[in-house]
C-alpha atoms as a PDB file:
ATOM      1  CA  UNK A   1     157.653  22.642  61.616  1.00  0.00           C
ATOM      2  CA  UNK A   2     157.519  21.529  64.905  1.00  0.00           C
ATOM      3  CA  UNK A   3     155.537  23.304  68.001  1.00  0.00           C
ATOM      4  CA  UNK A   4     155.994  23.400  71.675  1.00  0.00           C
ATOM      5  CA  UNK A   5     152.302  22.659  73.695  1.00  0.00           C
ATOM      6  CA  UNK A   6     153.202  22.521  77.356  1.00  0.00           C
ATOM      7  CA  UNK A   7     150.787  22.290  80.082  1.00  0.00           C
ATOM      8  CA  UNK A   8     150.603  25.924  82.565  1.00  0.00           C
ATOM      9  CA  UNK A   9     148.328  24.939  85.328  1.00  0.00           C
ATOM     10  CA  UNK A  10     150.935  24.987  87.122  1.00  0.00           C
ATOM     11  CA  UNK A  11     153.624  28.040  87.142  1.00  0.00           C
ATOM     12  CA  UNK A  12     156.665  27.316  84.843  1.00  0.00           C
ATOM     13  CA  UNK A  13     160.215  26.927  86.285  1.00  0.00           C
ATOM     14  CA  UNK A  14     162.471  29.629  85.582  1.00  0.00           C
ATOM     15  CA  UNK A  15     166.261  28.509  85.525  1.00  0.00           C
ATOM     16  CA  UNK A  16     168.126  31.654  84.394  1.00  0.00           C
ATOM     17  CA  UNK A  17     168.059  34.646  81.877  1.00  0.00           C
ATOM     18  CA  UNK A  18     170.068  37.305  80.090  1.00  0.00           C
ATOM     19  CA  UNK A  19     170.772  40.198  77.820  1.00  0.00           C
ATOM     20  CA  UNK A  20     173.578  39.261  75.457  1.00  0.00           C
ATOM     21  CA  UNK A  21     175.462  42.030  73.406  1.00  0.00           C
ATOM     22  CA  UNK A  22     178.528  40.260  71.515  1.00  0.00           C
ATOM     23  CA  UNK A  23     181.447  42.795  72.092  1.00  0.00           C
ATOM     24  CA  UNK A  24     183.249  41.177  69.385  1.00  0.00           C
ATOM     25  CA  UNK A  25     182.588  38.634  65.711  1.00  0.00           C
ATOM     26  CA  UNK A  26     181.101  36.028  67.678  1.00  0.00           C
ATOM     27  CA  UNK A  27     179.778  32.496  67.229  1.00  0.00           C
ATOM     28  CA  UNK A  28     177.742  30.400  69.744  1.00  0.00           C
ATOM     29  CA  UNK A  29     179.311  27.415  71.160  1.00  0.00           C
ATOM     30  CA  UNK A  30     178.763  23.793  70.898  1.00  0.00           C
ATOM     31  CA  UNK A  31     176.332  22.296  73.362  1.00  0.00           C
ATOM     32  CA  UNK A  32     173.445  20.210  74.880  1.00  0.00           C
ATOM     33  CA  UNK A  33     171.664  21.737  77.448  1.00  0.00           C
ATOM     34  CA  UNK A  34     168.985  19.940  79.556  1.00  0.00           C
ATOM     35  CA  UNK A  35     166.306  22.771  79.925  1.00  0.00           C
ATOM     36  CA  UNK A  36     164.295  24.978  77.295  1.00  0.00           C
ATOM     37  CA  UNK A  37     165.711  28.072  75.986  1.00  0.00           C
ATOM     38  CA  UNK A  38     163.915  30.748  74.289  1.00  0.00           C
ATOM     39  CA  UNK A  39     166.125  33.316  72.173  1.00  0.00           C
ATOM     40  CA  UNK A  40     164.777  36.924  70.896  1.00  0.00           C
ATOM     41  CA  UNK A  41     166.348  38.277  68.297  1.00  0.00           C
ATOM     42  CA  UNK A  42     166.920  42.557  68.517  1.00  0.00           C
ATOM     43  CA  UNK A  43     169.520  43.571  66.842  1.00  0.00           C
ATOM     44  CA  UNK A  44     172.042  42.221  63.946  1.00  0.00           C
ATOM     45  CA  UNK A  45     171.899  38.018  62.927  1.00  0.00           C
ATOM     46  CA  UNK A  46     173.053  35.843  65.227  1.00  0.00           C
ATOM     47  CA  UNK A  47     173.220  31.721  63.416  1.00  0.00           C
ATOM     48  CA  UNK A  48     172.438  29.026  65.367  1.00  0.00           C
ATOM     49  CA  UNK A  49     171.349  25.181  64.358  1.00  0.00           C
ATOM     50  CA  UNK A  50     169.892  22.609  66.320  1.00  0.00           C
ATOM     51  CA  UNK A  51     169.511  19.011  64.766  1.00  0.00           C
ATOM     52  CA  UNK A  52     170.668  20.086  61.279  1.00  0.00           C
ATOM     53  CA  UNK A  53     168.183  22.839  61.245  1.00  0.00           C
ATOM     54  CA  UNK A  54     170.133  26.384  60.384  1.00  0.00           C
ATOM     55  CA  UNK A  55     168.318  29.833  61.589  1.00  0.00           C
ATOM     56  CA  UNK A  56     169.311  33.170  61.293  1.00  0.00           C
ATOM     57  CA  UNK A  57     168.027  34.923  64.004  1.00  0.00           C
ATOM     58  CA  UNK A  58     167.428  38.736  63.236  1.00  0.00           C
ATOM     59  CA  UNK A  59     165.191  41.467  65.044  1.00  0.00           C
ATOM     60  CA  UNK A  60     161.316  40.087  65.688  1.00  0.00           C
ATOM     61  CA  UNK A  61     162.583  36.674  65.194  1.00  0.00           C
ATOM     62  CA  UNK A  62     161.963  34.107  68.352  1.00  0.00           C
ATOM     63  CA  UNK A  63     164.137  30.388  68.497  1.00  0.00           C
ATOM     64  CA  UNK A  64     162.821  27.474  70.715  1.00  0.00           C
ATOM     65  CA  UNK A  65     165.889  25.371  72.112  1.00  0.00           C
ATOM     66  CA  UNK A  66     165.238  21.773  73.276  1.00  0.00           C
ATOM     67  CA  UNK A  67     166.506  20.416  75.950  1.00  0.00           C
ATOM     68  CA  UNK A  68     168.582  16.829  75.031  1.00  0.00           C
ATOM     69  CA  UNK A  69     169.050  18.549  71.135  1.00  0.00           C
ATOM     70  CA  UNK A  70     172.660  19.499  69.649  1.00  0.00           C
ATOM     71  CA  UNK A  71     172.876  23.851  68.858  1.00  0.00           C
ATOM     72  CA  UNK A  72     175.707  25.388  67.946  1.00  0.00           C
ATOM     73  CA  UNK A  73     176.523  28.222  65.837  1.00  0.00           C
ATOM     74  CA  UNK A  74     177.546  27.723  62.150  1.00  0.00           C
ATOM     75  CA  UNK A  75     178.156  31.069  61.066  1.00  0.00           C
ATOM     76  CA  UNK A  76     180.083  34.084  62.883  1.00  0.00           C
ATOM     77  CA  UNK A  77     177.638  37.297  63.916  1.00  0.00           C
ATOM     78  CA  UNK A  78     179.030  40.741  63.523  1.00  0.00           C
ATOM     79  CA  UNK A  79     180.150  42.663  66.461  1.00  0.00           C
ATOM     80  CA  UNK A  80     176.962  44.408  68.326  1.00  0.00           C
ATOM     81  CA  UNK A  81     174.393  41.683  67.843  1.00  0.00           C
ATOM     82  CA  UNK A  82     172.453  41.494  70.535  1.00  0.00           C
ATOM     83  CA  UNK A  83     169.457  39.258  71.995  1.00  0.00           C
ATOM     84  CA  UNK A  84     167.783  38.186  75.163  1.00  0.00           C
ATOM     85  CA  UNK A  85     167.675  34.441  76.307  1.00  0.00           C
ATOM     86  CA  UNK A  86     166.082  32.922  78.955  1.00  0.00           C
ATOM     87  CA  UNK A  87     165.635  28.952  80.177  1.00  0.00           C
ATOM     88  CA  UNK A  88     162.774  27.111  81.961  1.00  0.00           C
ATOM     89  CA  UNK A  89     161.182  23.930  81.965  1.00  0.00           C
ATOM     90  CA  UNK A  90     157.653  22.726  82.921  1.00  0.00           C
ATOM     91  CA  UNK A  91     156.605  21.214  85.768  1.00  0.00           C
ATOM     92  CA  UNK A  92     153.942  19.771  84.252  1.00  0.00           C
ATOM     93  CA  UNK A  93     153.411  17.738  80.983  1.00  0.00           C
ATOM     94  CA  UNK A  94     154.723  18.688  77.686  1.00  0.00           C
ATOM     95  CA  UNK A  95     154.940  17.607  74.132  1.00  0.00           C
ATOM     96  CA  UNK A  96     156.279  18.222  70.899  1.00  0.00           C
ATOM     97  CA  UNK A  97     153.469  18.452  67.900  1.00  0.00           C
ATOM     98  CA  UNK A  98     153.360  18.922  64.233  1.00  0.00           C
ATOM     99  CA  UNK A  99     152.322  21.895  62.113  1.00  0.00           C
ATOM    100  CA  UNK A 100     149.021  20.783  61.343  1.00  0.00           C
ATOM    101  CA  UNK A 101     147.729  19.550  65.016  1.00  0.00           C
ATOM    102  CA  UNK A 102     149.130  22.856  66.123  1.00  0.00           C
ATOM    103  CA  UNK A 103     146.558  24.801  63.570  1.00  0.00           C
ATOM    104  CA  UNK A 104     143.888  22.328  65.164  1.00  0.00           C
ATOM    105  CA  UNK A 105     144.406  23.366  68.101  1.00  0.00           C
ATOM    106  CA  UNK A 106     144.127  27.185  66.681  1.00  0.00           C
ATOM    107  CA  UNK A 107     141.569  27.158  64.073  1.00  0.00           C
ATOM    108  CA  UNK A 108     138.653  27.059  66.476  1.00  0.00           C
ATOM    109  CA  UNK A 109     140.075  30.324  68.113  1.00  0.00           C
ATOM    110  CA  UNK A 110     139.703  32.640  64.357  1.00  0.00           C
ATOM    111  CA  UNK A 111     135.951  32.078  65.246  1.00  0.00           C
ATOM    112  CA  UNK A 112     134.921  31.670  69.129  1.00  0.00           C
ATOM    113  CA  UNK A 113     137.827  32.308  71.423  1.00  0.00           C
ATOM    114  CA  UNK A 114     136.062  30.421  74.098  1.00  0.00           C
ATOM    115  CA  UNK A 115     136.356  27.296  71.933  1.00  0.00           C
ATOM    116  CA  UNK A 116     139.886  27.180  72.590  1.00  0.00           C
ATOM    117  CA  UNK A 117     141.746  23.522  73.601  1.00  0.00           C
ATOM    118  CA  UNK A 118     144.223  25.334  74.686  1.00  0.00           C
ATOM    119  CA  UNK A 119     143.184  26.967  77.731  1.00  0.00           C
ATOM    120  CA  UNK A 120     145.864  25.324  80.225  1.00  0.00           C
ATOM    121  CA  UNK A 121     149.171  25.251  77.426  1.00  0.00           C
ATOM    122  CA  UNK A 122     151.295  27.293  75.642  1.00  0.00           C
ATOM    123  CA  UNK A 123     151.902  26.621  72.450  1.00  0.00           C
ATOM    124  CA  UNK A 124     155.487  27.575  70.614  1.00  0.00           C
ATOM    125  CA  UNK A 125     156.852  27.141  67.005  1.00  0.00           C
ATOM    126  CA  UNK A 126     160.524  25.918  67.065  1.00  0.00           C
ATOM    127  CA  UNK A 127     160.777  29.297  65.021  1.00  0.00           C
ATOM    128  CA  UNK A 128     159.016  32.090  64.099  1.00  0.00           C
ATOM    129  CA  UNK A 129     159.149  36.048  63.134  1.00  0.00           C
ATOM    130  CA  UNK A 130     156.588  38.823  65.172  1.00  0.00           C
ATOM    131  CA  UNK A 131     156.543  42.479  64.302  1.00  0.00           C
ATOM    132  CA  UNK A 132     155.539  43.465  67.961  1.00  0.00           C
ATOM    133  CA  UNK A 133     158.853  42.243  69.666  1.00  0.00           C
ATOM    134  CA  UNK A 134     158.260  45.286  71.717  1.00  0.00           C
ATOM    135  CA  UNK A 135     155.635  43.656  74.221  1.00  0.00           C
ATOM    136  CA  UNK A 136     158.000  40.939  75.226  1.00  0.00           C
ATOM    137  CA  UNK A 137     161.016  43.365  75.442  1.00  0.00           C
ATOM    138  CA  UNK A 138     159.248  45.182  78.217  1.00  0.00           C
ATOM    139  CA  UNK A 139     157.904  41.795  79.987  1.00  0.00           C
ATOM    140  CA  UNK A 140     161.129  40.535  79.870  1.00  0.00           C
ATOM    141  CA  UNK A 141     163.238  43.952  81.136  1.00  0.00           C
ATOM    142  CA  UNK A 142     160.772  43.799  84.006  1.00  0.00           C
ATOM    143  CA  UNK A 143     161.730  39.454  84.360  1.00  0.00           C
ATOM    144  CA  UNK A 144     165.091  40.549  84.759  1.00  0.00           C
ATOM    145  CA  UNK A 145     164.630  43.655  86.978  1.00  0.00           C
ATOM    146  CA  UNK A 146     162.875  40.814  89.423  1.00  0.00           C
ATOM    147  CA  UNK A 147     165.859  37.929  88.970  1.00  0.00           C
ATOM    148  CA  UNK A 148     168.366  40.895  90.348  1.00  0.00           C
ATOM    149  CA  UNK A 149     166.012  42.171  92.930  1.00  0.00           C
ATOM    150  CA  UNK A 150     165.898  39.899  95.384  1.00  0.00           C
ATOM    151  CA  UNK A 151     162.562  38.588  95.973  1.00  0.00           C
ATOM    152  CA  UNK A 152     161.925  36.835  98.759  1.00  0.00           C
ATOM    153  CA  UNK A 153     160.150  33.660  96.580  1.00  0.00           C
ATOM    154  CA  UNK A 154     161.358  32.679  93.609  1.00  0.00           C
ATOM    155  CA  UNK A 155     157.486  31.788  92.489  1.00  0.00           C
ATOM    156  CA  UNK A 156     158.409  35.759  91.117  1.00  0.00           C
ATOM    157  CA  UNK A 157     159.993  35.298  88.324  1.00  0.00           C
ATOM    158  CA  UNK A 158     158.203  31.475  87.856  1.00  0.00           C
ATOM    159  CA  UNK A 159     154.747  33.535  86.941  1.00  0.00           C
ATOM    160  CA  UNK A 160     156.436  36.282  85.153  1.00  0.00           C
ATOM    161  CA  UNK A 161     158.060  33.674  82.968  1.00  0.00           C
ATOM    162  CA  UNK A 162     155.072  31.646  82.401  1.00  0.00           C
ATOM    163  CA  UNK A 163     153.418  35.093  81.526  1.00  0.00           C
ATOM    164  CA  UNK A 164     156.141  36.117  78.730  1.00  0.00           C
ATOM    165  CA  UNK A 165     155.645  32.442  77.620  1.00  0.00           C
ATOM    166  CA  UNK A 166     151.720  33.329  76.877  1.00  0.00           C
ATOM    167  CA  UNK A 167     153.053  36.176  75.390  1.00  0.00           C
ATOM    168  CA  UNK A 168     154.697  34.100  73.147  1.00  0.00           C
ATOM    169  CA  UNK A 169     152.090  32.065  71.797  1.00  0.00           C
ATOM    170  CA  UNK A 170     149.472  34.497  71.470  1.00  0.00           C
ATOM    171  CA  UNK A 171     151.446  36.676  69.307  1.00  0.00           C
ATOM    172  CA  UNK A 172     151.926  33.510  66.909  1.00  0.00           C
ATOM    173  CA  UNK A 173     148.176  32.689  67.841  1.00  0.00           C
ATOM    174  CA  UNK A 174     147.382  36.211  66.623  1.00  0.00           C
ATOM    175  CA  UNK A 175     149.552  36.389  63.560  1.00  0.00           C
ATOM    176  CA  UNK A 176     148.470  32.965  62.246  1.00  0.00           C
ATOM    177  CA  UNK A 177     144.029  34.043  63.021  1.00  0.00           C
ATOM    178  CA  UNK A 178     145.171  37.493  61.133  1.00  0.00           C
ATOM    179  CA  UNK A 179     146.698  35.940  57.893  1.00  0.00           C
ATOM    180  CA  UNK A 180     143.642  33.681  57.501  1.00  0.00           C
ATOM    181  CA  UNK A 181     141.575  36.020  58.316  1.00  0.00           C
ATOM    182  CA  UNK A 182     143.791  38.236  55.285  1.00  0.00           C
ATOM    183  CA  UNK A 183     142.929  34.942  53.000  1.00  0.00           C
ATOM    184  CA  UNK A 184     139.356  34.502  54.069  1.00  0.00           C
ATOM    185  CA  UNK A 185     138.956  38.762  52.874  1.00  0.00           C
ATOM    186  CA  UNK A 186     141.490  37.931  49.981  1.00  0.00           C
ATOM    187  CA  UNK A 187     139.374  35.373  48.213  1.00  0.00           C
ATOM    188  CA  UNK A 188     136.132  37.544  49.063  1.00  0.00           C
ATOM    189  CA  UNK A 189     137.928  40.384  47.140  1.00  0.00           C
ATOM    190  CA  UNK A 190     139.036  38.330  44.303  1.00  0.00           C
ATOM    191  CA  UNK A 191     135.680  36.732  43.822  1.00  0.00           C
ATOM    192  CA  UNK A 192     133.857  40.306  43.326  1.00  0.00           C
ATOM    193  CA  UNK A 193     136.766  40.988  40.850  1.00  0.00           C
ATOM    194  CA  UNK A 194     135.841  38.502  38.713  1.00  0.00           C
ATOM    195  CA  UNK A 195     132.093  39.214  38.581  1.00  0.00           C
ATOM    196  CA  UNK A 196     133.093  42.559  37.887  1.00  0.00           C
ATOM    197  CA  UNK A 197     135.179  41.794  34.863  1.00  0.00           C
ATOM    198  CA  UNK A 198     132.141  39.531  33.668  1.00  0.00           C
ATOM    199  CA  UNK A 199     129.547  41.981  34.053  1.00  0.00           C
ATOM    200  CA  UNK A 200     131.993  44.812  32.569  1.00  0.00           C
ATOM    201  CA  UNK A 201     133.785  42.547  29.467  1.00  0.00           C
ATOM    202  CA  UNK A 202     132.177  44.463  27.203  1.00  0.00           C
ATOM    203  CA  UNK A 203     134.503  47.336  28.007  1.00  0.00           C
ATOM    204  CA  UNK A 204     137.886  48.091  27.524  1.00  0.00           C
ATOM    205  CA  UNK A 205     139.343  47.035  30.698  1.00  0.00           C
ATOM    206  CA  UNK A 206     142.988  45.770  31.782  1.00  0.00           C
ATOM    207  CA  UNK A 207     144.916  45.386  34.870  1.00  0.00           C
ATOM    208  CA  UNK A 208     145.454  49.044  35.598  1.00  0.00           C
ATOM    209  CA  UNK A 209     141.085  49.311  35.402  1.00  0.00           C
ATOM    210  CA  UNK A 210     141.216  46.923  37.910  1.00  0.00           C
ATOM    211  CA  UNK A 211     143.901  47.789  40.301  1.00  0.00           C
ATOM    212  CA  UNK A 212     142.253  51.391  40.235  1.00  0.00           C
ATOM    213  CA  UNK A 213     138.969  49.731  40.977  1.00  0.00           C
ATOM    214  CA  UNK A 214     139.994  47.369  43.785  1.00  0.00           C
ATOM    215  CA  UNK A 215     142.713  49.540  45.574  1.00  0.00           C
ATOM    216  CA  UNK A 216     145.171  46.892  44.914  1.00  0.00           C
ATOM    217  CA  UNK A 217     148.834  47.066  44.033  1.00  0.00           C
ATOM    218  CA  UNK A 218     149.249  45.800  40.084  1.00  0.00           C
ATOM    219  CA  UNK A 219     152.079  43.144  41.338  1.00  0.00           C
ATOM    220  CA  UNK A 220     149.556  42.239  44.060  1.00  0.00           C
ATOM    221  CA  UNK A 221     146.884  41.973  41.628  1.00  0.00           C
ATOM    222  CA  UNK A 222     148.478  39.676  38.927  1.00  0.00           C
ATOM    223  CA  UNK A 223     149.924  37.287  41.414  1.00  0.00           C
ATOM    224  CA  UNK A 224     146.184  36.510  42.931  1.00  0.00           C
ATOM    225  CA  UNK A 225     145.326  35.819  39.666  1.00  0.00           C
ATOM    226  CA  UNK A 226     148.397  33.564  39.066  1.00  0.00           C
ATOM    227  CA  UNK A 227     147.653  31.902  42.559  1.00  0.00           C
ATOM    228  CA  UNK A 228     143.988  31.472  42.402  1.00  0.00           C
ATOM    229  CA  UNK A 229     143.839  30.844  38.140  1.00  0.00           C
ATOM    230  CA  UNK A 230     147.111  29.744  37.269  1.00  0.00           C
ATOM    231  CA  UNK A 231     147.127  32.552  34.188  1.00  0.00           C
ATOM    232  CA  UNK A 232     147.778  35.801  34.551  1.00  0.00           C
ATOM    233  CA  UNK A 233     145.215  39.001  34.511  1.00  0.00           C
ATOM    234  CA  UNK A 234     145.131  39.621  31.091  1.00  0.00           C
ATOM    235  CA  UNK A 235     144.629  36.397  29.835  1.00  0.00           C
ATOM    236  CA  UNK A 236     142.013  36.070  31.901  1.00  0.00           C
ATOM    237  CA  UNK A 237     139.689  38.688  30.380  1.00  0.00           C
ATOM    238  CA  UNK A 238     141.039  38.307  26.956  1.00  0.00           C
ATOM    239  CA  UNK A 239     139.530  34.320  27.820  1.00  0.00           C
ATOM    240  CA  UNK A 240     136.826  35.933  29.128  1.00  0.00           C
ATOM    241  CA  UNK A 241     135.882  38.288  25.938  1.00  0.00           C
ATOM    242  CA  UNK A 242     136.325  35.407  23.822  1.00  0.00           C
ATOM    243  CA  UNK A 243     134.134  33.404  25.527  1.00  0.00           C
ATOM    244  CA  UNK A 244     131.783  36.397  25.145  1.00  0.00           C
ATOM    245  CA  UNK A 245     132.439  36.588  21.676  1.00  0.00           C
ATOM    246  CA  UNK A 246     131.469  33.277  20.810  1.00  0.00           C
ATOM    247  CA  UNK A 247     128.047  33.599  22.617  1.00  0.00           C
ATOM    248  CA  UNK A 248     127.742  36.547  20.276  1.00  0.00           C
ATOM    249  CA  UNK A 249     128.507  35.078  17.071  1.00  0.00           C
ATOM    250  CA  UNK A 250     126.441  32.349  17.794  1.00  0.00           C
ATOM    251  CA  UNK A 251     123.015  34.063  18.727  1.00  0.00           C
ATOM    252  CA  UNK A 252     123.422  36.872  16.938  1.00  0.00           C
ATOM    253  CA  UNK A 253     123.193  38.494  13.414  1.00  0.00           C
ATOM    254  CA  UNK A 254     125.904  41.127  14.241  1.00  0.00           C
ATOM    255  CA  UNK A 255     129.191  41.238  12.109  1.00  0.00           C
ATOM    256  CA  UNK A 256     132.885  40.528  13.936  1.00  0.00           C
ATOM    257  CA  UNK A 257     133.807  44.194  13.703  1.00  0.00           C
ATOM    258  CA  UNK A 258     130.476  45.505  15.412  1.00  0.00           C
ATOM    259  CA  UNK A 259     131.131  42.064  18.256  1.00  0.00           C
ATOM    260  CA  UNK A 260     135.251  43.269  18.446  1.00  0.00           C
ATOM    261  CA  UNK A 261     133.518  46.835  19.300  1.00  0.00           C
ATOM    262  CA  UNK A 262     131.173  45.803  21.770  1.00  0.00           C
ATOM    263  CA  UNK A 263     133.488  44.252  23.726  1.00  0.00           C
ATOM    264  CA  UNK A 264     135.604  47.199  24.300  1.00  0.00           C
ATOM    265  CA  UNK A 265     138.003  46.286  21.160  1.00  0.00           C
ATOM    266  CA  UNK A 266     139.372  49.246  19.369  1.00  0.00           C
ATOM    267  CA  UNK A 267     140.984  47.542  16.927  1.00  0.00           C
ATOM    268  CA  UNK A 268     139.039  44.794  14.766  1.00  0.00           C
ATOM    269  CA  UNK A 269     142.164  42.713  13.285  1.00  0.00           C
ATOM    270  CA  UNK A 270     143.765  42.335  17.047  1.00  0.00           C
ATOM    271  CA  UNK A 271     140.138  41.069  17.785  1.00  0.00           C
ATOM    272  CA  UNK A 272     140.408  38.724  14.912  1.00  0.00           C
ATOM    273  CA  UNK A 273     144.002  37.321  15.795  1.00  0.00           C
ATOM    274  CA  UNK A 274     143.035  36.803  19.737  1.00  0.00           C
ATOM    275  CA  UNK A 275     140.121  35.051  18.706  1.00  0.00           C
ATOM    276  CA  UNK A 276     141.766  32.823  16.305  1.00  0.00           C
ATOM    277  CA  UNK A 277     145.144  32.161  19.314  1.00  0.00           C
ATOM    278  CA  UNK A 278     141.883  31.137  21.013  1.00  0.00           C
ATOM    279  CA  UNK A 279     139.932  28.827  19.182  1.00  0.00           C
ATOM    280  CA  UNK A 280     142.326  27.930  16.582  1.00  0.00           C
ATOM    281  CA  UNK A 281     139.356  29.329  13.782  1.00  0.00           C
ATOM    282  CA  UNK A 282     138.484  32.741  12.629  1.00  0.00           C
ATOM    283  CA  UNK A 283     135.121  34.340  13.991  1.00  0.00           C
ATOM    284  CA  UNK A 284     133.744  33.111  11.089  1.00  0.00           C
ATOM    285  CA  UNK A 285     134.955  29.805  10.321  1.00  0.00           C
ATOM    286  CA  UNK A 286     133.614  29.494  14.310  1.00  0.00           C
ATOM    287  CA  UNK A 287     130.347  30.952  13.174  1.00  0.00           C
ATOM    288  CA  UNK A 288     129.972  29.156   9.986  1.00  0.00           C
ATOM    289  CA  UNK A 289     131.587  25.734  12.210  1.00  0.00           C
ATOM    290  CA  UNK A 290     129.102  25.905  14.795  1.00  0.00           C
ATOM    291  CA  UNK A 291     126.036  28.228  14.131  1.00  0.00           C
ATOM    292  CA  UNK A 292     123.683  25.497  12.923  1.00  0.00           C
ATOM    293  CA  UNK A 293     124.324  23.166  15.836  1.00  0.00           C
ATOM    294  CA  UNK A 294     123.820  26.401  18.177  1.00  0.00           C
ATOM    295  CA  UNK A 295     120.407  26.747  16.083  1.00  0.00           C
ATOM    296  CA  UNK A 296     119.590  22.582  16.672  1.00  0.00           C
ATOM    297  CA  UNK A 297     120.571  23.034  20.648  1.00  0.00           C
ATOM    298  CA  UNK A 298     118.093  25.619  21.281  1.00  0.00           C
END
């Protein structure tokens, strides 16, 4: 995806802006325009495309329009969808920059805003969703209360603009420092649930143990474990009692049904079955197998 940095030393250039409310099944026109146009979404789906690029634009959602770049609509909206729209253009420099030197330019923010390199810009996706559309609804009520008031300077609604534009990228900013930040805790979280589950195999514990333990929602549970291990939760511990159960058979004088017990099995012949999915040997063709080169290792 492709971002918007644009240099704001200077105040922005507003051109025009509006509220639209289709009164009918509507689709957006054909076109080229020469200026930057920002589109809110805030009620119903309105389908636009620019340079083979198809978005559906519903509540929350925010589209960046380039100036010299073909948009049309490709699919009718529904009667009552509404959005704001308003066009500008910089009167100072401005670039277009990929997804990852955009998060360069962000990831020193997540730990020392005063690091930031991008003090004098804005930065924009091409597209992206917030779920606090409400802040710019009220900047940009108040840009249009000044474009019908009358000001005597248009340098009005020129710094409003450039204000709903910072408004803009720090919501993205924010959203993008908040779901690392969500990652950063994630990984913490999942890392203390698997020293739990190793300092707790020897008890009968699945993924219900564990969601009750954690806080965590079961589906939420099983797909870290899918992300983060590739297998899911129960094959996890059932790896990591075998594991377990190999150290035991191998230093110890205990017998499989007293070692399925210990580690939280109720049932010895399950125990017996896993272990042999496992290793491909029964505890004690692994113990017989293994027990004197355990003894020569130690």
């Amino acid at each position: 995806m492709q971002f918007l940095k644009g240099n704001i030393e200077r105040a922005l250039t507003f051109i025009s802006c509006g509220h639209f409310i289709s009164e009918y099944n509507w689709i957006h026109g054909r076109r080229i325009i020469d200026s930057f146009e920002i589109i809110i979404g805030i009620k119903g789906v309105a389908y636009i495309q620019q340079d083979g690029e198809a978005y559906d634009i519903k509540p929350g959602d925010i589209l960046l329009l380039l100036p010299g770049h073909i948009h049309y609509g490709y699919f009718a909206s529904e009667k009552g969808t509404e959005f704001y729209w308003f066009h500008f253009n910089f009167k100072g420099e401005y670039n277009l920059i990929e997804g990852k030197e955009a998060l360069l330019e962000i990831s020193p923010l997540s730990s020392d805003p005063y690091l930031s390199r991008l003090e004098n810009s804005i930065l924009i996706p091409i597209f992206y969703h917030t779920d606090n559309v409400e802040r710019l609804i009220i900047e940009f009520k108040q840009l249009l209360h000044i474009t019908h008031s009358k000001y005597y300077t248009v340098k009005a609604s020129d710094y409003l603009l450039t204000v709903i534009l910072i408004e803009v990228s720090q919501l993205y900013i924010t959203k993008i420092i908040q779901d690392k930040t969500d990652i950063e805790v994630s990984k913490s979280k999942f890392i203390n649930i698997l020293e739990w589950i190793r300092i707790n195999i020897d008890k009968n514990i699945d993924l219900d143990t564990i969601s009750k333990k954690f806080d965590f929602n079961k589906d939420y549970l099983s797909r870290m474990f899918k992300r983060n291990l590739g297998i899911s939760t129960l094959n996890y511990i059932n790896g990591m009692k075998i594991k377990k159960a190999k150290e035991l058979l191998l230093s110890s004088e205990a017998k499989v049904k007293e070692i399925a017990y210990s580690l939280g099995f109720n049932d010895e012949k399950y125990f017996m079955k896993l272990f042999k999915k496992y290793e491909n040997l029964t505890p004690s063709q692994y113990r017989n197998a293994f027990y004197k080169t355990h003894l020569n290792n130690q």
